[in-house]
C-alpha atoms as a PDB file:
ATOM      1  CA  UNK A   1      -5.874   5.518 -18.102  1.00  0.00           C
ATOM      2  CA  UNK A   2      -3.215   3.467 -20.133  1.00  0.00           C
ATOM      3  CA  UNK A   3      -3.112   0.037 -19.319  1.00  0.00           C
ATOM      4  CA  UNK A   4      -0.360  -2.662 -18.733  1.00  0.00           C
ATOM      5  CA  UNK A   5      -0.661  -6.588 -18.701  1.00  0.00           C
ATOM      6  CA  UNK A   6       0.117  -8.819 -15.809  1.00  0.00           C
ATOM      7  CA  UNK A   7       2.184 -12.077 -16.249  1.00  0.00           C
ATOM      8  CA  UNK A   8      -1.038 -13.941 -15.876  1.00  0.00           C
ATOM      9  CA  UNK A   9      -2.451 -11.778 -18.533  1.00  0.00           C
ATOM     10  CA  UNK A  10      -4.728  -9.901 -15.957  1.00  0.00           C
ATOM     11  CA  UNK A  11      -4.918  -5.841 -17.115  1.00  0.00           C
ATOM     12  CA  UNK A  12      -3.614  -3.499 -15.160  1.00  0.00           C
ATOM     13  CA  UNK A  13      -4.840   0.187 -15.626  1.00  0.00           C
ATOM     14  CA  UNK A  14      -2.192   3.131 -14.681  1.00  0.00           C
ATOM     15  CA  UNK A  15      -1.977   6.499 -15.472  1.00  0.00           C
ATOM     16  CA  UNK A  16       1.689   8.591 -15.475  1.00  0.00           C
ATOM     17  CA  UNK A  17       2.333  12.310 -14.683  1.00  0.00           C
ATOM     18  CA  UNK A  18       4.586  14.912 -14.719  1.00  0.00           C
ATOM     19  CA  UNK A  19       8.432  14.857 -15.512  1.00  0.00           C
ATOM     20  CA  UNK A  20      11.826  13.737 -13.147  1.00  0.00           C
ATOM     21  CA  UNK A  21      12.309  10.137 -11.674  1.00  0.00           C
ATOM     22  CA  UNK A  22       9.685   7.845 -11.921  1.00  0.00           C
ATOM     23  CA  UNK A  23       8.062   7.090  -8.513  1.00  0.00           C
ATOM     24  CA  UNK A  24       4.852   4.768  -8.077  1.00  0.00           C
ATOM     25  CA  UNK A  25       2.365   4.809  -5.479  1.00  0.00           C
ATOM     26  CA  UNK A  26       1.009   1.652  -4.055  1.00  0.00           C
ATOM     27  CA  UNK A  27      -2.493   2.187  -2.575  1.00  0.00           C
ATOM     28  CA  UNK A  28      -4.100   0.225   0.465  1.00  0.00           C
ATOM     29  CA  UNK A  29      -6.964  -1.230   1.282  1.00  0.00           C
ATOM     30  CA  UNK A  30     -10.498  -0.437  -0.548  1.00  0.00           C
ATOM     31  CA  UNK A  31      -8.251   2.018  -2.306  1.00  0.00           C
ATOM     32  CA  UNK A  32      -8.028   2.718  -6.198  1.00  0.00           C
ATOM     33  CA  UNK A  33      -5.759   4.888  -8.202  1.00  0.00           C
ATOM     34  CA  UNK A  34      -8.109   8.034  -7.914  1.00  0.00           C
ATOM     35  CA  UNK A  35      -7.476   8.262  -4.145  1.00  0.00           C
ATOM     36  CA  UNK A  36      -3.959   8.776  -5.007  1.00  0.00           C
ATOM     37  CA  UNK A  37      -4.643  12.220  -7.102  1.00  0.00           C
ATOM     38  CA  UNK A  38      -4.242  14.434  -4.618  1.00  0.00           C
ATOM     39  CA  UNK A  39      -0.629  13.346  -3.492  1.00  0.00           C
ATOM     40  CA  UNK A  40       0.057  12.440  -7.257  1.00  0.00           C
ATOM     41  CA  UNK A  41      -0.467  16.447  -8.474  1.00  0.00           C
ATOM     42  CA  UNK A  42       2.029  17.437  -5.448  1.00  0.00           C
ATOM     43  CA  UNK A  43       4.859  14.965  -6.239  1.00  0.00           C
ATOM     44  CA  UNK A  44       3.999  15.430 -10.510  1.00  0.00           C
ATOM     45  CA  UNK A  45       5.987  18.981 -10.736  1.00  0.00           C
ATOM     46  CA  UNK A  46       9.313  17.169  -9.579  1.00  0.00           C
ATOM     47  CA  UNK A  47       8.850  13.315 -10.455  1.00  0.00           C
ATOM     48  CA  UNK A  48       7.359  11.116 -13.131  1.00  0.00           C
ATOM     49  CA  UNK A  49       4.028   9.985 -10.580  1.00  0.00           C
ATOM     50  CA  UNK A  50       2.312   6.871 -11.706  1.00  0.00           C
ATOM     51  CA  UNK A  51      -0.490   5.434 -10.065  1.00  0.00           C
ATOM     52  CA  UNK A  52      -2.520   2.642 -10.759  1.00  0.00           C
ATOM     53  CA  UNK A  53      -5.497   0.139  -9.727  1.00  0.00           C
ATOM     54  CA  UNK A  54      -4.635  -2.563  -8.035  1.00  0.00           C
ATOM     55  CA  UNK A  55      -6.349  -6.108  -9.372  1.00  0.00           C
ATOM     56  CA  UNK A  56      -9.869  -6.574  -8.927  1.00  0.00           C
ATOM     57  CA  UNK A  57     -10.275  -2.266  -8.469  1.00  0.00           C
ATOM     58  CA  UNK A  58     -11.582   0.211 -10.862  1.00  0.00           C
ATOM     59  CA  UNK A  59     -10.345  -0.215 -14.401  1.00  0.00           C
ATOM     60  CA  UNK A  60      -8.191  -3.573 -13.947  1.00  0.00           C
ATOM     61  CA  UNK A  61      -9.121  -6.870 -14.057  1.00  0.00           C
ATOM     62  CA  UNK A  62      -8.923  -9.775 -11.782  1.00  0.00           C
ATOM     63  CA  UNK A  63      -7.716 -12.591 -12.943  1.00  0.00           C
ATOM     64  CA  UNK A  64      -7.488 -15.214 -10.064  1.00  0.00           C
ATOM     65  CA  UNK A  65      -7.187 -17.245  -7.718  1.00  0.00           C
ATOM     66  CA  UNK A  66      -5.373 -14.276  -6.230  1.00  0.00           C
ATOM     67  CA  UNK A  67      -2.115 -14.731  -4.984  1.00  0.00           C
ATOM     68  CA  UNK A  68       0.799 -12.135  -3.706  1.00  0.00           C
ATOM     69  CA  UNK A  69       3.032 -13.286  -6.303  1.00  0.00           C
ATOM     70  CA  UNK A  70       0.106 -11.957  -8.904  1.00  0.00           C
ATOM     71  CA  UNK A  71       0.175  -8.970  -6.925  1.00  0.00           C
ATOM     72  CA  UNK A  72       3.828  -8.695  -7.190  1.00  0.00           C
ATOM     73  CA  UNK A  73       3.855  -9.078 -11.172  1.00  0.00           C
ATOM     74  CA  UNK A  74       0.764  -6.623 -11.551  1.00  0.00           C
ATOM     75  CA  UNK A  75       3.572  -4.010 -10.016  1.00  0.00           C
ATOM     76  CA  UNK A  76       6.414  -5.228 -12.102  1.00  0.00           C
ATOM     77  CA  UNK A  77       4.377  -5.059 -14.862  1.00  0.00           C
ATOM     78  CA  UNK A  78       3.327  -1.278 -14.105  1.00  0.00           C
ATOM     79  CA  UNK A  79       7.407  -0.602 -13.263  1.00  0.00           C
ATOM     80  CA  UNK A  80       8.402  -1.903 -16.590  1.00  0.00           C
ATOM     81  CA  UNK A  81       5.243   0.670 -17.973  1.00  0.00           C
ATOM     82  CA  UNK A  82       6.823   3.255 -15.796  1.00  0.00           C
ATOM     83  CA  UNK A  83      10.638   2.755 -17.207  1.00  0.00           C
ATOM     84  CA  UNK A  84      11.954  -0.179 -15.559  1.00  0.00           C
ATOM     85  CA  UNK A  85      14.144   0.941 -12.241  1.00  0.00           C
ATOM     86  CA  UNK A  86      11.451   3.402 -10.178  1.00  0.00           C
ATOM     87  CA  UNK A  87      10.857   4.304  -6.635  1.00  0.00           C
ATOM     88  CA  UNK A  88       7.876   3.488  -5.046  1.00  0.00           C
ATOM     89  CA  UNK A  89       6.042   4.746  -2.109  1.00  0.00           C
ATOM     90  CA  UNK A  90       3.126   2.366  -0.630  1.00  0.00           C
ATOM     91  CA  UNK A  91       0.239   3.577   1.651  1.00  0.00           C
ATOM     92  CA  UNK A  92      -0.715   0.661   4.942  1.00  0.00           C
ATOM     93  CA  UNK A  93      -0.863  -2.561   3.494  1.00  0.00           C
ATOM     94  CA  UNK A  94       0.593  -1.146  -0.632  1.00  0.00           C
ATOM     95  CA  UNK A  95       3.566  -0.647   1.950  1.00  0.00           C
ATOM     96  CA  UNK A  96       3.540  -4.328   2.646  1.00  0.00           C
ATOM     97  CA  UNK A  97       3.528  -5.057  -1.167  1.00  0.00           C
ATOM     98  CA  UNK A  98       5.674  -2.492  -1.979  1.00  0.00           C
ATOM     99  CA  UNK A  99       8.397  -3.994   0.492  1.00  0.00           C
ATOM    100  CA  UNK A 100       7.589  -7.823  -0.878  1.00  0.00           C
ATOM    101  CA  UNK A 101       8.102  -7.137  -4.475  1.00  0.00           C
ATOM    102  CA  UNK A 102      11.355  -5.489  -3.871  1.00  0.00           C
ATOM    103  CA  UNK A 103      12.141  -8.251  -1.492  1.00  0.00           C
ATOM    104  CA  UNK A 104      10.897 -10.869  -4.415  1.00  0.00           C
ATOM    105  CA  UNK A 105      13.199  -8.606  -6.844  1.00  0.00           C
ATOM    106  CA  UNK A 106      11.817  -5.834  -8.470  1.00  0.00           C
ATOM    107  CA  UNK A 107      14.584  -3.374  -8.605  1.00  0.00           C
ATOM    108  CA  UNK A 108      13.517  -0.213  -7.025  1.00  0.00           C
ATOM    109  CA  UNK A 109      15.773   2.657  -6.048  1.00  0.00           C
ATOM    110  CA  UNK A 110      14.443   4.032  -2.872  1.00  0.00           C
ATOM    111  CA  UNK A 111      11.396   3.245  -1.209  1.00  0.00           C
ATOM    112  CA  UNK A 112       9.032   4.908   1.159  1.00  0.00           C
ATOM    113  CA  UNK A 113       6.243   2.821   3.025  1.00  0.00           C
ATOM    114  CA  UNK A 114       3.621   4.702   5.540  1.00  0.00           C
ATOM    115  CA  UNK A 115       2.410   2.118   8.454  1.00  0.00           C
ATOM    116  CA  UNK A 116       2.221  -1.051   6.959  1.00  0.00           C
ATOM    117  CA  UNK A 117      -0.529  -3.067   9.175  1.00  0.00           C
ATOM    118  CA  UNK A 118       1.433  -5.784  10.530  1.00  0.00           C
ATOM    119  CA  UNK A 119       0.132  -6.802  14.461  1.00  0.00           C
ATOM    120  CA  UNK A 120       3.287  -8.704  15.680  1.00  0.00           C
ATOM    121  CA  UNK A 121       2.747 -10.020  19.440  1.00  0.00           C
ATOM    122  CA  UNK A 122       0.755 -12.974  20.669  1.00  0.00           C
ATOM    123  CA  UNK A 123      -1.959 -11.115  21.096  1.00  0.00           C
ATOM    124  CA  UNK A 124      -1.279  -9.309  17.573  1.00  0.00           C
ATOM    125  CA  UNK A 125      -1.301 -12.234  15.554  1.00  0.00           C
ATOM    126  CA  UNK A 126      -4.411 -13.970  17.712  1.00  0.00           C
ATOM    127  CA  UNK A 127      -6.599 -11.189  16.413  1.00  0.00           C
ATOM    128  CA  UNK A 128      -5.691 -11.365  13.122  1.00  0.00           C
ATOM    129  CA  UNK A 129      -6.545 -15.090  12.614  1.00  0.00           C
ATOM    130  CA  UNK A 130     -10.325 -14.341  14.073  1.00  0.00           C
ATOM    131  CA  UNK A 131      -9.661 -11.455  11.749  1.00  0.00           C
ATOM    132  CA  UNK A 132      -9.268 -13.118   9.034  1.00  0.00           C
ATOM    133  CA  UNK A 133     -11.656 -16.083   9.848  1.00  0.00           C
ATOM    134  CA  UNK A 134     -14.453 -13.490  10.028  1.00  0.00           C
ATOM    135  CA  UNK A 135     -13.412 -11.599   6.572  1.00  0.00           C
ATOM    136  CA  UNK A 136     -13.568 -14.718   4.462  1.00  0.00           C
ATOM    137  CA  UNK A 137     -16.799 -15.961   6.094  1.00  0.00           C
ATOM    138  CA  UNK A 138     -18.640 -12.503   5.062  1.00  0.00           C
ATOM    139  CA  UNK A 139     -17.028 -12.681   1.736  1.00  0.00           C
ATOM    140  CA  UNK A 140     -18.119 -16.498   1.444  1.00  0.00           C
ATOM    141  CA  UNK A 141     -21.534 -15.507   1.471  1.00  0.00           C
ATOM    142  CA  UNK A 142     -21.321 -12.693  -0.551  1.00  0.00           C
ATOM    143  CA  UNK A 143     -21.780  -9.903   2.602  1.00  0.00           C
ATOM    144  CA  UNK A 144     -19.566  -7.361   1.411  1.00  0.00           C
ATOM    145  CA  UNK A 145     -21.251  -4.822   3.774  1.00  0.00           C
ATOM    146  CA  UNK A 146     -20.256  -6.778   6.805  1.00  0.00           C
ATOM    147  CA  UNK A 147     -17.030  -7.051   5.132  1.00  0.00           C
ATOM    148  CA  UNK A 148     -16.049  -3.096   4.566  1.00  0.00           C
ATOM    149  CA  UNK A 149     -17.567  -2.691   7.931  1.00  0.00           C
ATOM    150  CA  UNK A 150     -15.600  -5.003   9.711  1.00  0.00           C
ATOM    151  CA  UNK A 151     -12.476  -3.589   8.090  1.00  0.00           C
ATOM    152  CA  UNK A 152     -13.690   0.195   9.232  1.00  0.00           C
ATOM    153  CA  UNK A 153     -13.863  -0.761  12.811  1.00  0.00           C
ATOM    154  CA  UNK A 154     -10.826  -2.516  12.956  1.00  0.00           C
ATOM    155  CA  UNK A 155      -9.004   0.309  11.663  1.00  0.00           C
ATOM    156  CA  UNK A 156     -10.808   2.266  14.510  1.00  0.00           C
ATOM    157  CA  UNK A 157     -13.514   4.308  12.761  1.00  0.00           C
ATOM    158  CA  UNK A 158     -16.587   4.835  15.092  1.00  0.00           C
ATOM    159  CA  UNK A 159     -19.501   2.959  14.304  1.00  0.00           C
ATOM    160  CA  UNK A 160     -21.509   7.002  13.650  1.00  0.00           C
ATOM    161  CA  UNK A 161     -19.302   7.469  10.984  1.00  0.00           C
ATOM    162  CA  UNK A 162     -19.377   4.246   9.361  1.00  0.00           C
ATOM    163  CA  UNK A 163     -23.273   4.685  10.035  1.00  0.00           C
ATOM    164  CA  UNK A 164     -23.153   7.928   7.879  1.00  0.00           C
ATOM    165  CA  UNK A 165     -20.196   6.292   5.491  1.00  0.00           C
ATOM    166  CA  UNK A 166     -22.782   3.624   4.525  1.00  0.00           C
ATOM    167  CA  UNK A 167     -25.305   7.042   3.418  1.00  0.00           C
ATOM    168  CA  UNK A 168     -22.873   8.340   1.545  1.00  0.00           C
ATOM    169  CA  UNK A 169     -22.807   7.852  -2.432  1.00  0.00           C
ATOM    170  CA  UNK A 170     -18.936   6.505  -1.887  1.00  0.00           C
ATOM    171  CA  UNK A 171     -20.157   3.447  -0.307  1.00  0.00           C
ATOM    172  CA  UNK A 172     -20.620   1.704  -3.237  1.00  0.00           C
ATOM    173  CA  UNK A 173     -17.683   2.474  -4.714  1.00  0.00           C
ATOM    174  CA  UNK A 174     -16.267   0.424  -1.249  1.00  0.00           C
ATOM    175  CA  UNK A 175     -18.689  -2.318  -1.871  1.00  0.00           C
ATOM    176  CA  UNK A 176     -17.372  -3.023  -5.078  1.00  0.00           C
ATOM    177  CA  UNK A 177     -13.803  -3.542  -4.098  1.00  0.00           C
ATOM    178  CA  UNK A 178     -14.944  -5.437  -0.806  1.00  0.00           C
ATOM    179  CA  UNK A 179     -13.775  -8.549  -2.418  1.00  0.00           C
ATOM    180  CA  UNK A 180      -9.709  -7.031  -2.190  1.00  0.00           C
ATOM    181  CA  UNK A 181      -9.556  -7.266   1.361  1.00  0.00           C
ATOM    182  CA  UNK A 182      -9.203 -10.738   1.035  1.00  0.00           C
ATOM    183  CA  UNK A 183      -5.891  -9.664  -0.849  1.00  0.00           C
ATOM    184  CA  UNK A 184      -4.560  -6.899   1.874  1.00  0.00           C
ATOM    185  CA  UNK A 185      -5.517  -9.630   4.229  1.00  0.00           C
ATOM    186  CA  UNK A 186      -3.105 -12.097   2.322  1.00  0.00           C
ATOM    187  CA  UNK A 187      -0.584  -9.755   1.811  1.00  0.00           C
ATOM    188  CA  UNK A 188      -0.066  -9.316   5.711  1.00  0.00           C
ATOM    189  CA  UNK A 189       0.565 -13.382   6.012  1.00  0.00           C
ATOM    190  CA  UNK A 190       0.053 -14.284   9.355  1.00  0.00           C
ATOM    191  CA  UNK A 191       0.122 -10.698  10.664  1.00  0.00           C
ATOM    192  CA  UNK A 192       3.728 -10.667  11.996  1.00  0.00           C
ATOM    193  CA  UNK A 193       6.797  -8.393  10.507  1.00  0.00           C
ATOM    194  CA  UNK A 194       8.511 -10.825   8.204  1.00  0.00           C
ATOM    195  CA  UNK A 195      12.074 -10.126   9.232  1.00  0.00           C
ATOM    196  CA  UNK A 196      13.845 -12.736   7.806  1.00  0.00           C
ATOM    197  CA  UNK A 197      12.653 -12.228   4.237  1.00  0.00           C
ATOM    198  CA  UNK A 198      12.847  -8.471   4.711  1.00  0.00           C
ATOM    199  CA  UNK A 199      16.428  -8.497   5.195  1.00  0.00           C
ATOM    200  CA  UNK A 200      17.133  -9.091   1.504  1.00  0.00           C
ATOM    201  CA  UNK A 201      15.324  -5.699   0.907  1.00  0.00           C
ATOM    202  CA  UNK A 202      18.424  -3.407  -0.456  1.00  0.00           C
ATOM    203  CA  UNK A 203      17.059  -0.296  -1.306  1.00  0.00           C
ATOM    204  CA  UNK A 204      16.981   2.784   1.232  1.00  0.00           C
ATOM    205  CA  UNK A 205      14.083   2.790   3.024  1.00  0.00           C
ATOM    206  CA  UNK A 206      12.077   5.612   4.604  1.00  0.00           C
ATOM    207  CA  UNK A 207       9.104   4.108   7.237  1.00  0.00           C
ATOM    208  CA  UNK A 208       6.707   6.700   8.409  1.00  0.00           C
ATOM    209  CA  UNK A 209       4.635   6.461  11.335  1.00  0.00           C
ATOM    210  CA  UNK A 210       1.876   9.257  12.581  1.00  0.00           C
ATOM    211  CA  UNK A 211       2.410  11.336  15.551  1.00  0.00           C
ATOM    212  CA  UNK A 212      -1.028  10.695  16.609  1.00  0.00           C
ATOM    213  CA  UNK A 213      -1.265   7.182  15.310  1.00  0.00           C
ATOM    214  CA  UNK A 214      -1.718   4.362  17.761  1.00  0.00           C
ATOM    215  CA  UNK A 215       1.118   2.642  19.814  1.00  0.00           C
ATOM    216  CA  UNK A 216       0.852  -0.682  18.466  1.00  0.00           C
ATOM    217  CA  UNK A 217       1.434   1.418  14.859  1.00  0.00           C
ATOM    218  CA  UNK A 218       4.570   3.137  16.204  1.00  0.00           C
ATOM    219  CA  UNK A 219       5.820   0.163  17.845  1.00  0.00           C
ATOM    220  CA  UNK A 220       5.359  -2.277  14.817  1.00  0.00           C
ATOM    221  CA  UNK A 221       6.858   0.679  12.450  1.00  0.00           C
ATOM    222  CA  UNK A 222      10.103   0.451  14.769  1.00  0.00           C
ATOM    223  CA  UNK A 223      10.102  -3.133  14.434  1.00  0.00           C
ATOM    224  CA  UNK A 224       9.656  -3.011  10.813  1.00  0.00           C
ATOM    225  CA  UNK A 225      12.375  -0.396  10.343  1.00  0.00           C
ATOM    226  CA  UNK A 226      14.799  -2.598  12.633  1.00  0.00           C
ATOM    227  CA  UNK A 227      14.069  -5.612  10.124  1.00  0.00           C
ATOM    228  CA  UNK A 228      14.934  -4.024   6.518  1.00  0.00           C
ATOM    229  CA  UNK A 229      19.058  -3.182   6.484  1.00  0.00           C
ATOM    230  CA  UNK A 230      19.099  -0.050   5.211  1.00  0.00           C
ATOM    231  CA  UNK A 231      15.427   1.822   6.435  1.00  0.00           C
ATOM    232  CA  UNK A 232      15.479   4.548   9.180  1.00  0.00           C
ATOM    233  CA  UNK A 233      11.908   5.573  10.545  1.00  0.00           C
ATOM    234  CA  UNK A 234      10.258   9.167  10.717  1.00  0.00           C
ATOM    235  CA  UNK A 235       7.072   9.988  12.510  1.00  0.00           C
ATOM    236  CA  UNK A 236       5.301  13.050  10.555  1.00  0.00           C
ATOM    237  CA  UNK A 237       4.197  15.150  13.321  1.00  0.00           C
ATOM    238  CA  UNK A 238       0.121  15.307  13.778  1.00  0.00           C
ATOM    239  CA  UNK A 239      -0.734  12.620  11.374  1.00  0.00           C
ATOM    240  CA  UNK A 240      -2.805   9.523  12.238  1.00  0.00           C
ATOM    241  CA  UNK A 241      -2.974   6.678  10.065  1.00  0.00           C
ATOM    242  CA  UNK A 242      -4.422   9.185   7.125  1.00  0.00           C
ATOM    243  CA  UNK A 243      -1.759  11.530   6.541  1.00  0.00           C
ATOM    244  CA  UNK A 244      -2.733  14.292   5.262  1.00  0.00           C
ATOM    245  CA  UNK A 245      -1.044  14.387   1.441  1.00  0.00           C
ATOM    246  CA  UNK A 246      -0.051  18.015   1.835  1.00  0.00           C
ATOM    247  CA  UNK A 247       1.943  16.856   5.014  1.00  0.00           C
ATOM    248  CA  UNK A 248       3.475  13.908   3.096  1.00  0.00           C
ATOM    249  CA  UNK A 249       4.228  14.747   0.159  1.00  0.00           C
ATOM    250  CA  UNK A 250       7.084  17.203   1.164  1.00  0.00           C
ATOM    251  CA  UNK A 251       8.222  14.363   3.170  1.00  0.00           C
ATOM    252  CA  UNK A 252       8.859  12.163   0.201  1.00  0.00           C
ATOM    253  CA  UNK A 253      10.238  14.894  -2.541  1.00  0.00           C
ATOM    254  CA  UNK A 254      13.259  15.132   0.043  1.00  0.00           C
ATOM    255  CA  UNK A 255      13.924  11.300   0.438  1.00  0.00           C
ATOM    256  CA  UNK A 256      12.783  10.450  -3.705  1.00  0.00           C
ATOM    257  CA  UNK A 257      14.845  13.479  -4.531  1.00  0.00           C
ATOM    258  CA  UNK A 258      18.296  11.416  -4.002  1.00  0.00           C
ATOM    259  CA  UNK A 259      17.042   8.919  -6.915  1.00  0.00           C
ATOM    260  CA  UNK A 260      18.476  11.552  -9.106  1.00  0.00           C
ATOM    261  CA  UNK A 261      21.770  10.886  -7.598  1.00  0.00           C
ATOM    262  CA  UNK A 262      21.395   7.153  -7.492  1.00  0.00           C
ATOM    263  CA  UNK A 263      20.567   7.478 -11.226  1.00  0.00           C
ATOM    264  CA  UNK A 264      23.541   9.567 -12.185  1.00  0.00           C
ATOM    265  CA  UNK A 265      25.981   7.459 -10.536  1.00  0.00           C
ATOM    266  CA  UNK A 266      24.854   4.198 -11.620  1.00  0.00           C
END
């Protein structure tokens, strides 16, 4: 992988693909750049894919405290790598940093996000401070188990598959990036779609919900699609909160396909 410094002098590591507009996908939680492969080599005949590590996951570093802003830079830093003006497509809570650096500024052309977590409603945002309480507490005293475990049942995997998740020789790879859901976490603020600072994103936005994904996913993928000016929402029929890439991918040629356009007439 090539690698890219932050403005805090963190490195990021990134690799680049293929050949058309450059697009960059934003990985979620516990995720590194080599989950991104398979929907990379399916976008790579027709774009310029780049995907990278996120700070404090496989090859880049993790230069702290952590703060979004960091975040933020750590993808302007990787956009400026990737050619300067890009689209981006971000995966759960990469969706919610994919939508605050363009918010913050970076200038992206179109953008594609895929159930950001946000839990708007009383009830919503209750959870999500215990939520949170809980995270930093395991993480305080160095339990990343708990902590990967906790985040697999709140994002509804049975406790007999984390049970034979926690067998398998990927665990550790989880383990060592336990530490980043502290960062997710942040990303998500207080848990509630931030519309107000949302409004100033420009670029046109695609939001994709599951078919079979939950109601309070739908519902706060509406919202979120409401809040940014110039997004309109699509639910990919069968999906649940892991899309199948094969499913998505075609999904996103279509909509990064106009960045050609955008380009030529700029």
């Amino acid at each position: 992988m090539d690698k890219t410094l932050s403005r805090d002098g963190t490195s990021i590591a990134y690799r680049r693909r293929g050949d058309g507009p450059p697009v960059i996908l934003v990985g979620g939680a516990l995720g590194t750049a080599a989950d991104q492969e398979p929907l990379a080599a399916l976008l790579a005949p027709r774009f310029t894919v780049v995907t990278y590590d996120r700070r404090g996951r496989g090859a880049s570093g993790d230069g702290g405290p952590y703060t979004v802003r960091r975040e933020i830079d750590d993808l302007a830093a990787v956009t400026a790598a990737a050619g300067g003006r890009v689209s981006l497509f971000g995966m759960l809570s990469g969706g919610a940093l994919a939508l605050e650096a363009h918010a913050a500024g970076l200038p992206v052309d179109l953008l594609a996000v895929y159930e950001p977590p946000y839990t708007p409603g009383s009830d919503g945002l209750l959870h999500k401070s215990r939520w949170t309480a809980l995270l930093h507490r395991l993480l305080a005293r160095g339990d990343r188990t708990g902590a990967v475990e906790l985040y697999l049942t709140r994002t509804g995997v049975p406790e007999e598959t984390i049970a034979r998740m926690r067998r398998a020789p990927m665990w550790a790879g989880l383990e060592a990036v336990a530490h980043t859901l502290a960062y997710d976490d942040a990303l998500l603020g207080d848990g509630s779609v931030p519309c107000a600072r949302f409004a100033s994103v420009t670029a046109r936005t695609l939001v994709m919900t599951g078919g079979f994904s939950t109601a309070q996913a739908r519902g706060t993928s509406l919202a979120l699609a409401s809040a940014v000016p110039r997004a309109r929402h699509r639910t990919l029929t069968g999906q649940t909160g892991e899309p199948a890439p094969y499913v998505v991918a075609p999904v996103l040629a279509d909509f990064f396909a106009r960045s050609s356009f955008l380009r030529a007439a700029s």
